[in-house]
N, C-alpha and C. Protein backbone atom coordinates (compact mmCIF):
# COMPACT_ATOMS: atom_id res chain seq x y z
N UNK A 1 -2.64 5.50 7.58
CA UNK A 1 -1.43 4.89 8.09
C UNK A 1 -1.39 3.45 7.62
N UNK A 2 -0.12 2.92 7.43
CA UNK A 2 -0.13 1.45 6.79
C UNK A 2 1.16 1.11 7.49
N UNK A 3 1.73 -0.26 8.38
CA UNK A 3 2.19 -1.17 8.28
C UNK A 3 2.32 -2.16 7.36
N UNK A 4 3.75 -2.03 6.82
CA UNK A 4 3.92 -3.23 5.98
C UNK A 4 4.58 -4.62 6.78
N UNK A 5 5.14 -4.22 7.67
CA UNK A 5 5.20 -5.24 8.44
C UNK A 5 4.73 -6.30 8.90
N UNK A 6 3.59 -5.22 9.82
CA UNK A 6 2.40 -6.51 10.30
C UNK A 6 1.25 -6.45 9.27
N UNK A 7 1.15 -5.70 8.59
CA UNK A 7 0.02 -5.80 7.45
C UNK A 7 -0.97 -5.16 7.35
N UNK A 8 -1.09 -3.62 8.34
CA UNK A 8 -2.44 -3.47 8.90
C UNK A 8 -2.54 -1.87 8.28
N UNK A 9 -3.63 -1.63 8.25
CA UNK A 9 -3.60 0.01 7.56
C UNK A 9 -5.06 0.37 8.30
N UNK A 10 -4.72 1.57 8.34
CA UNK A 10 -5.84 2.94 9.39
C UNK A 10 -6.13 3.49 8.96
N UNK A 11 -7.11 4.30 8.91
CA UNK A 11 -7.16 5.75 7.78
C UNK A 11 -7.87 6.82 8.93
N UNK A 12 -7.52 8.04 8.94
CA UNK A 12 -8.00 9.03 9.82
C UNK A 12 -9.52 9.03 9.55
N UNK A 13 -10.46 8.84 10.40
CA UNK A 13 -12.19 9.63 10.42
C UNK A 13 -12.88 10.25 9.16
N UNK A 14 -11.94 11.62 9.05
CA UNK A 14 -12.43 12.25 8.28
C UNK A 14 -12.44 12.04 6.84
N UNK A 15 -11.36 10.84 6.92
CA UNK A 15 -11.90 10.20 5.49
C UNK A 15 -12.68 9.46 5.03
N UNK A 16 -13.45 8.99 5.92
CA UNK A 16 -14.50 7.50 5.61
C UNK A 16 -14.02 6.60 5.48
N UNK A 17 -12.46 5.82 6.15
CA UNK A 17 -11.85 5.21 6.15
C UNK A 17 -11.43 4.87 4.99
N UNK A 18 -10.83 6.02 4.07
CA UNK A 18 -10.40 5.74 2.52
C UNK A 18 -9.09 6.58 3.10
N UNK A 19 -7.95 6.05 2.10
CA UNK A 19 -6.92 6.60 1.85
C UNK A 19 -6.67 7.74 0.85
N UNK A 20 -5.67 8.43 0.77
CA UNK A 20 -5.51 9.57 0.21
C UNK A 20 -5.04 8.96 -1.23
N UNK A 21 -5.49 9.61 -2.06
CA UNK A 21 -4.51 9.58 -3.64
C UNK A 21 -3.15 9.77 -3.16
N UNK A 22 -2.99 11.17 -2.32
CA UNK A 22 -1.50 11.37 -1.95
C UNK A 22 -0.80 10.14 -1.36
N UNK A 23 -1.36 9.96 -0.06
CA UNK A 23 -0.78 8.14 0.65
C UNK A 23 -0.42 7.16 -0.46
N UNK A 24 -1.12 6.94 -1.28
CA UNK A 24 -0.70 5.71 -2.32
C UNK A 24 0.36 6.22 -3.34
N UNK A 25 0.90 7.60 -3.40
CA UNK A 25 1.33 7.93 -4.38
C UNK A 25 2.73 7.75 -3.20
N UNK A 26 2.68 8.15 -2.35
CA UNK A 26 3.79 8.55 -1.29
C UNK A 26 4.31 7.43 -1.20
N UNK A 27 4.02 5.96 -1.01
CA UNK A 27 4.14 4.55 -0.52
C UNK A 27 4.77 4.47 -1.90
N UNK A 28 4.31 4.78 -3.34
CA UNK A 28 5.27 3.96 -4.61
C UNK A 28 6.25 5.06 -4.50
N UNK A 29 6.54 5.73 -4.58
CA UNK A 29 8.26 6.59 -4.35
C UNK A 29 8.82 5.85 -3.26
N UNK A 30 8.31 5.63 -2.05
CA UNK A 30 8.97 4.99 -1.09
C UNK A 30 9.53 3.83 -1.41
N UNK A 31 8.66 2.78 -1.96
CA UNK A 31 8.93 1.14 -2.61
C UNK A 31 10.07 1.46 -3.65
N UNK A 32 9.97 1.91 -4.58
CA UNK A 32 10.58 2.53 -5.56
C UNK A 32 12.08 2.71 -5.26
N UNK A 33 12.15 3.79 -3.95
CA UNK A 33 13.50 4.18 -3.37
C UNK A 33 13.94 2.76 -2.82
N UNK A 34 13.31 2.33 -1.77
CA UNK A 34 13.94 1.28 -1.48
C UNK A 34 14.44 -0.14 -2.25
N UNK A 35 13.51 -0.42 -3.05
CA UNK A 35 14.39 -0.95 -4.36
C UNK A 35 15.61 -0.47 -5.15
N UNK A 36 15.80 0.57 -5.70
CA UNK A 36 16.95 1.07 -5.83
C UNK A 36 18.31 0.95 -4.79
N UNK A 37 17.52 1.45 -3.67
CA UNK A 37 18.50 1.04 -2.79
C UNK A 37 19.33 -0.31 -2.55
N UNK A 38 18.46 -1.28 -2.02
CA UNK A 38 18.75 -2.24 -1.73
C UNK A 38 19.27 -3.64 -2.79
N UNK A 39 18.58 -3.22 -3.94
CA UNK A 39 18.49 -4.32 -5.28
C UNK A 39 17.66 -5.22 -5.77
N UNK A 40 16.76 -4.85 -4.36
CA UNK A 40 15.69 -5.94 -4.56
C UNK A 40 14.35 -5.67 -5.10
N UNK A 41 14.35 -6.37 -6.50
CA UNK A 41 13.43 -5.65 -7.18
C UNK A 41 11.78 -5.71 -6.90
N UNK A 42 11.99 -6.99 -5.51
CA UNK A 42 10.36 -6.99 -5.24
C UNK A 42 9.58 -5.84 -5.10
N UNK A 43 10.55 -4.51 -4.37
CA UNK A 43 9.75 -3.50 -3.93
C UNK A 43 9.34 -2.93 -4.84
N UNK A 44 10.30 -2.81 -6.13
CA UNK A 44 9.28 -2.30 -7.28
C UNK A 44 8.01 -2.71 -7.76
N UNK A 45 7.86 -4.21 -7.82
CA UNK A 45 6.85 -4.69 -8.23
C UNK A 45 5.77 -4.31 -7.25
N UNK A 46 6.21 -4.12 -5.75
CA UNK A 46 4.91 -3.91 -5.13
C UNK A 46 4.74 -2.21 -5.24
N UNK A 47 5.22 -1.09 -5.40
CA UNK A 47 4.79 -0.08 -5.94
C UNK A 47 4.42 -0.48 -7.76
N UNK A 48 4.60 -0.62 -8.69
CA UNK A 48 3.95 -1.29 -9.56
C UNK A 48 2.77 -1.80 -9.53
N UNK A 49 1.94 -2.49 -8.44
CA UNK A 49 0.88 -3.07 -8.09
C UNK A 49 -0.01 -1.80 -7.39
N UNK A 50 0.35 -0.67 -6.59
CA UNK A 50 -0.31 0.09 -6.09
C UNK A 50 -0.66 1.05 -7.54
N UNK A 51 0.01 0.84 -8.49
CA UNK A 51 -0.16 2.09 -9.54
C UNK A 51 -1.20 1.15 -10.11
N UNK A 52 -1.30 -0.22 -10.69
CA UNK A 52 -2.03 -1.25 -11.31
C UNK A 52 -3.36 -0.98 -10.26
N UNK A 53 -3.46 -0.80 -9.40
CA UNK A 53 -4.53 -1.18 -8.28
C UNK A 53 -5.41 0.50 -8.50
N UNK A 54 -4.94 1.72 -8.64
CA UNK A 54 -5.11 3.12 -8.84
C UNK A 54 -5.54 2.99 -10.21
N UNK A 55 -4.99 2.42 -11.30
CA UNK A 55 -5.90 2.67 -12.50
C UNK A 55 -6.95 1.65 -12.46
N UNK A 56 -7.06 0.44 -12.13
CA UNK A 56 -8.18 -0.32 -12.12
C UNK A 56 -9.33 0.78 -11.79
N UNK A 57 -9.27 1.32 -10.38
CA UNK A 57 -10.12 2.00 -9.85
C UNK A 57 -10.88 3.15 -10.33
N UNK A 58 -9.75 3.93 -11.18
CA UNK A 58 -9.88 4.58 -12.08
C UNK A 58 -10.85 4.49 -13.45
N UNK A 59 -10.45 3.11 -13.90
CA UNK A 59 -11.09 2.34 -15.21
C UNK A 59 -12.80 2.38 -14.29
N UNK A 60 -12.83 1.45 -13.64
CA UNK A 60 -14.14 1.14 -12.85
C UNK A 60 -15.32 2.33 -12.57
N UNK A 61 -14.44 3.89 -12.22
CA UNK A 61 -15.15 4.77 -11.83
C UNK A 61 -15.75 4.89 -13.20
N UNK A 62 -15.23 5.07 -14.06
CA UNK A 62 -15.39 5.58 -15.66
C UNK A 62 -14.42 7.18 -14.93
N UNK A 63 -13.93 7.31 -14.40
CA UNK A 63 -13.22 8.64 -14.02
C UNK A 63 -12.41 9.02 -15.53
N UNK A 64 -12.12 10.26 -16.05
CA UNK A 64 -11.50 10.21 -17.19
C UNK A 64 -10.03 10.67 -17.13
N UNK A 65 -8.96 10.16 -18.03
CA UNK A 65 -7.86 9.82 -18.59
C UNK A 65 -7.23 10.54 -17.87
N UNK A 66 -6.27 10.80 -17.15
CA UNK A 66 -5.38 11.62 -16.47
C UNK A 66 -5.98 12.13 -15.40
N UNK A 67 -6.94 11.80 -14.69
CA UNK A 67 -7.61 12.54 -13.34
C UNK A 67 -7.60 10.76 -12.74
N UNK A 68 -7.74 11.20 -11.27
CA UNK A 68 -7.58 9.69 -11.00
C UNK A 68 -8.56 10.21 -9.21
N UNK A 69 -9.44 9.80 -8.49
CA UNK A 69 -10.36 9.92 -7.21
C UNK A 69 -9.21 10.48 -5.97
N UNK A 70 -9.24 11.24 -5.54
CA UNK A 70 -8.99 11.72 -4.15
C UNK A 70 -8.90 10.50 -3.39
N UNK A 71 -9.87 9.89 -2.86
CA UNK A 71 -9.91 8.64 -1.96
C UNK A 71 -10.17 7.55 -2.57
N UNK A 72 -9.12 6.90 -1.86
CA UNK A 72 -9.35 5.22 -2.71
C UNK A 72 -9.40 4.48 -1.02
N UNK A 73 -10.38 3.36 -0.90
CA UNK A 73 -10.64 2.24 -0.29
C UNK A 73 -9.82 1.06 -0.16
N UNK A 74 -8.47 1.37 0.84
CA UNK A 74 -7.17 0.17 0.82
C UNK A 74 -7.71 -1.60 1.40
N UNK A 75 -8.99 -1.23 1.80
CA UNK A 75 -9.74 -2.87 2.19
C UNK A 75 -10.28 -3.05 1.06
N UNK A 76 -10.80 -3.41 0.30
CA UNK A 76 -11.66 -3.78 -1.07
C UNK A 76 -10.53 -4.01 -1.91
């Protein structure tokens, strides 16, 4: 779970307090839409930054080219 509001993000137990690949993918369609919507292109840039933030992680694992980790760590 993530607040963008107040700033704060949860992650259920059974993840080891990592977020889903799905969650981060779900949040840039969301940013995405709402940019379109509204005009304001900040929200793109901040889905833009969650995709930048997913391949870093990616690069780092040595994970290879088109596969990307199940759980990613939204504190670090």
């Amino acid at each position: 779970m993530f607040c963008s509001l107040q700033g704060w993000a949860k992650n259920p137990t059974w993840s080891r307090g990592a977020s889903t690949l799905a969650e981060f993918g779900t949040l840039q369609m969301e940013y995405i839409a709402l940019s379109e919507r509204t005009g304001d292109g900040e929200w793109r840039d901040l889905a833009e930054s969650i995709v930048e933030y997913v391949r870093k992680i990616r690069t780092q694992t040595g994970t290879p080219l088109g596969l990307y980790p199940l759980y990613l760590n939204p504190h670090r």
